[in-house]
Protein backbone atom coordinates (compact mmCIF):
# COMPACT_ATOMS: atom_id res chain seq x y z
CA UNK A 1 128.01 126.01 100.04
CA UNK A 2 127.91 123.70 103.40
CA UNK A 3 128.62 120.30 101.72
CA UNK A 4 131.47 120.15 98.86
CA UNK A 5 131.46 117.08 98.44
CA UNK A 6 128.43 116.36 96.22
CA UNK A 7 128.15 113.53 93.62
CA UNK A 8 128.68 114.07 90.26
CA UNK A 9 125.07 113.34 89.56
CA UNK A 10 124.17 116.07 92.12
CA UNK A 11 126.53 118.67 90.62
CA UNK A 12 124.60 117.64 86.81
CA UNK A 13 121.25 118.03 88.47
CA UNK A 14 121.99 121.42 90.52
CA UNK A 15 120.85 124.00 88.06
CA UNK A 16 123.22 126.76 86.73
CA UNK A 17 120.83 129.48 87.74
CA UNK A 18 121.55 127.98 91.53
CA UNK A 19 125.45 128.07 90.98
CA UNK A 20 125.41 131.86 89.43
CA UNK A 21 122.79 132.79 92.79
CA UNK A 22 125.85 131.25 95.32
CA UNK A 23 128.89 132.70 93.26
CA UNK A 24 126.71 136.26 93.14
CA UNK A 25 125.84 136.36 97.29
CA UNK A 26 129.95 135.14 98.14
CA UNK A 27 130.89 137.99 95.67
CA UNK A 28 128.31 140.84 97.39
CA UNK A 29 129.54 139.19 100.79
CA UNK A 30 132.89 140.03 99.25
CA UNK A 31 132.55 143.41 98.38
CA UNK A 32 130.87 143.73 101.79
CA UNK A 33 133.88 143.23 103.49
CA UNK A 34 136.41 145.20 101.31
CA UNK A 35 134.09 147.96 100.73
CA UNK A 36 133.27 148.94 104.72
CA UNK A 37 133.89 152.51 103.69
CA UNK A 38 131.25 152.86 100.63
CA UNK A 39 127.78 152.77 100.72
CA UNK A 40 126.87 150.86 97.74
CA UNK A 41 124.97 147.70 96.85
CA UNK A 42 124.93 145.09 94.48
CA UNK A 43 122.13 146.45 92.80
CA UNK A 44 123.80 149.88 92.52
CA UNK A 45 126.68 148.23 91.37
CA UNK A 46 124.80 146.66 88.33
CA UNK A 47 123.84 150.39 87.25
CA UNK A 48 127.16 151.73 87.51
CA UNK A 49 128.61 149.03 85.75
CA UNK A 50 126.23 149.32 83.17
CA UNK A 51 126.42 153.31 83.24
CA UNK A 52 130.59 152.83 82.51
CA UNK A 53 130.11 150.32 79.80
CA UNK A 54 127.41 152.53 77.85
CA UNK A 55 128.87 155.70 78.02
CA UNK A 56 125.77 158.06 77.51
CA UNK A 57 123.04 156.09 77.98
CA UNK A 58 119.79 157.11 78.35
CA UNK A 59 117.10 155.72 81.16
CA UNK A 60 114.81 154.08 78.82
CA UNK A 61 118.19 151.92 77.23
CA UNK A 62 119.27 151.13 80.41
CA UNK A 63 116.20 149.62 81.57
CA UNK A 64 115.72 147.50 78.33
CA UNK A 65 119.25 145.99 79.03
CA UNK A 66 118.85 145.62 82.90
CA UNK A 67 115.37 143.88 82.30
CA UNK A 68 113.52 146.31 84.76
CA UNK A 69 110.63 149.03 84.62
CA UNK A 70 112.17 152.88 83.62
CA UNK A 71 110.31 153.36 87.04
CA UNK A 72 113.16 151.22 89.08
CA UNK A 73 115.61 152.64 86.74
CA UNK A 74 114.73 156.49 87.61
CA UNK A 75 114.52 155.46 91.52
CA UNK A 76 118.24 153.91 91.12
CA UNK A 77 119.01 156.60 88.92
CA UNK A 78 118.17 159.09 91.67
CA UNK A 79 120.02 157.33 94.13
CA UNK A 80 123.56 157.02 92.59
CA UNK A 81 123.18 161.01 91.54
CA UNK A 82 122.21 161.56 95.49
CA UNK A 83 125.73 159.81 96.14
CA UNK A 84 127.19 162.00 93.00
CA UNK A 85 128.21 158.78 91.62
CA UNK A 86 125.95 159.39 88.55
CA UNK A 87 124.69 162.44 86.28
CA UNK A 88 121.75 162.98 84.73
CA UNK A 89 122.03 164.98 82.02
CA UNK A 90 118.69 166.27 79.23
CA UNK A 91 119.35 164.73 75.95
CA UNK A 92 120.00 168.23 73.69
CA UNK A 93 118.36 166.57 70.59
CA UNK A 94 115.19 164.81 72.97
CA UNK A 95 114.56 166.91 75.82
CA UNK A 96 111.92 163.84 77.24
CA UNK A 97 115.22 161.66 77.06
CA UNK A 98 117.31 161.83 79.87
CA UNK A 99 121.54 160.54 79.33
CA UNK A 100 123.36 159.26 81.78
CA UNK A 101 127.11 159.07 82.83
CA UNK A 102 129.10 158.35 85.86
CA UNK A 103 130.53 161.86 87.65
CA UNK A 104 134.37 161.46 88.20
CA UNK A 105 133.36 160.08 91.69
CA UNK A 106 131.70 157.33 89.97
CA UNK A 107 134.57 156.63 87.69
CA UNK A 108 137.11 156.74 91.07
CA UNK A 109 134.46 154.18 92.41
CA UNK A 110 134.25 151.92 89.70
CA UNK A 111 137.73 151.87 89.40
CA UNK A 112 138.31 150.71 92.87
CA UNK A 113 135.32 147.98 92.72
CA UNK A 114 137.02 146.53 89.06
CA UNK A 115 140.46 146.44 90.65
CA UNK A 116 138.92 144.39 93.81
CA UNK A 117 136.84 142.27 91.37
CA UNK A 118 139.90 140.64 88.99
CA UNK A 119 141.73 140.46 92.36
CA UNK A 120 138.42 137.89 93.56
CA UNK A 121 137.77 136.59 90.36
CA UNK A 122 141.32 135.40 89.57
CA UNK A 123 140.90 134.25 93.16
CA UNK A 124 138.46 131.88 92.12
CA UNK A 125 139.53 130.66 88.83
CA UNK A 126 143.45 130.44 90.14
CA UNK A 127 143.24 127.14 89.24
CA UNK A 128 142.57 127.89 85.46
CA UNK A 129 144.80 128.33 82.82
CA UNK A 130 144.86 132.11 81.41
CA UNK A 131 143.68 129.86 78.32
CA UNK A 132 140.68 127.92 80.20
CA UNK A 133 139.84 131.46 81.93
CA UNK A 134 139.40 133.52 79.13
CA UNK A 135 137.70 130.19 77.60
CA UNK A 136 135.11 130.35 80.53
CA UNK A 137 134.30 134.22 80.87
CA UNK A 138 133.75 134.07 76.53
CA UNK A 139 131.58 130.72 77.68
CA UNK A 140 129.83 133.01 80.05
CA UNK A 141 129.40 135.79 77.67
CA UNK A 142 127.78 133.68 75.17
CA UNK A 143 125.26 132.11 77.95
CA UNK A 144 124.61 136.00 78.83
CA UNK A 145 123.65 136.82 75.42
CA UNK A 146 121.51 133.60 75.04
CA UNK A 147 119.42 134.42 78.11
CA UNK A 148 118.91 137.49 77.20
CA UNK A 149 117.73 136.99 73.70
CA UNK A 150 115.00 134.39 75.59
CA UNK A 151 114.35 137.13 77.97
C-alpha cells in the first residue's frame, strides 16, 4: 500500500476482500524472496496446505473445499506429484476415487513454508497481544467459514 495514511472513513469504505488481496500478494512476494530455492507458487501452496490438513483426501473433496473444477484440481494434482511433493494413490474401496497425500518431500516442504509463515505472520501482528492474536485468527476463521457457507 503507497499511501498509509488514509482516513478513517477510507479505511471503513475499503472493502475487506481488498485488504485480504494486499496482505495475500506481500505474503506470495514474501515467500518469493525466502523461497529462491523452491519452485512453488501460491496456488500450489493452497493444495499442499490443504493436502496436509486433510490427510487422505480424495480429488473430488479437495475441489469442493478449494471452490474449483476436479479438472484444475487433477492439473495441480499432476503438478505437485511431477515435483514428488504429492501422491496419488487409487482409493482400495473406489477404484474411480483417487486419495491424496503429501510424499515426505512434501511434508519437508510444508514444514519449511509453516516455519517461515508464523515467523511473517507474528511479523505482522507483533503489535498484538498473544490474546488479541489468537482473538483475530479465531475472527478470521469464523469469516472463512461464513464465506464459504455463502459460497
Amino acid at each position: 500500500m503507497v499511501d498509509v495514511n488514509w482516513e478513517n472513513d477510507r479505511i471503513v469504505l475499503t472493502p475487506t476482500n481488498l485488504y485480504m488481496e494486499y496482505i495475500l500478494l506481500s505474503y506470495n512476494n514474501f515467500l518469493k524472496n525466502k523461497l529462491k530455492d523452491v519452485e512453488i507458487t501460491y496456488g500450489e501452496l493452497t493444495y499442499i496446505y490443504n493436502i496436509k490438513y486433510f490427510p487422505s483426501i480424495s480429488q473430488r473433496e479437495l475441489s469442493e473445499t478449494l471452490f474449483v473444477s476436479e479438472a484444475n484440481v487433477a492439473k495441480m494434482v499432476k503438478k505437485l506429484v511431477n515435483k514428488g511433493l504429492v501422491k496419488k494413490e487409487k482409493d482400495e474401496n473406489n477404484k474411480s476415487r483417487n486419495i491424496l497425500n503429501l510424499t515426505d518431500k512434501g511434508e519437508e516442504l510444508f514444514v519449511k513454508i509453516n516455519v517461515l509463515t508464523c515467523a511473517w505472520e507474528r511479523e505482522i501482528t507483533g503489535e498484538m497481544s498473544n490474546e488479541k492474536y489468537f482473538e483475530f485468527k479465531d475472527t478470521l476463521f469464523k469469516l472463512t467459514k461464513k464465506s464459504a457457507d455463502l459460497g
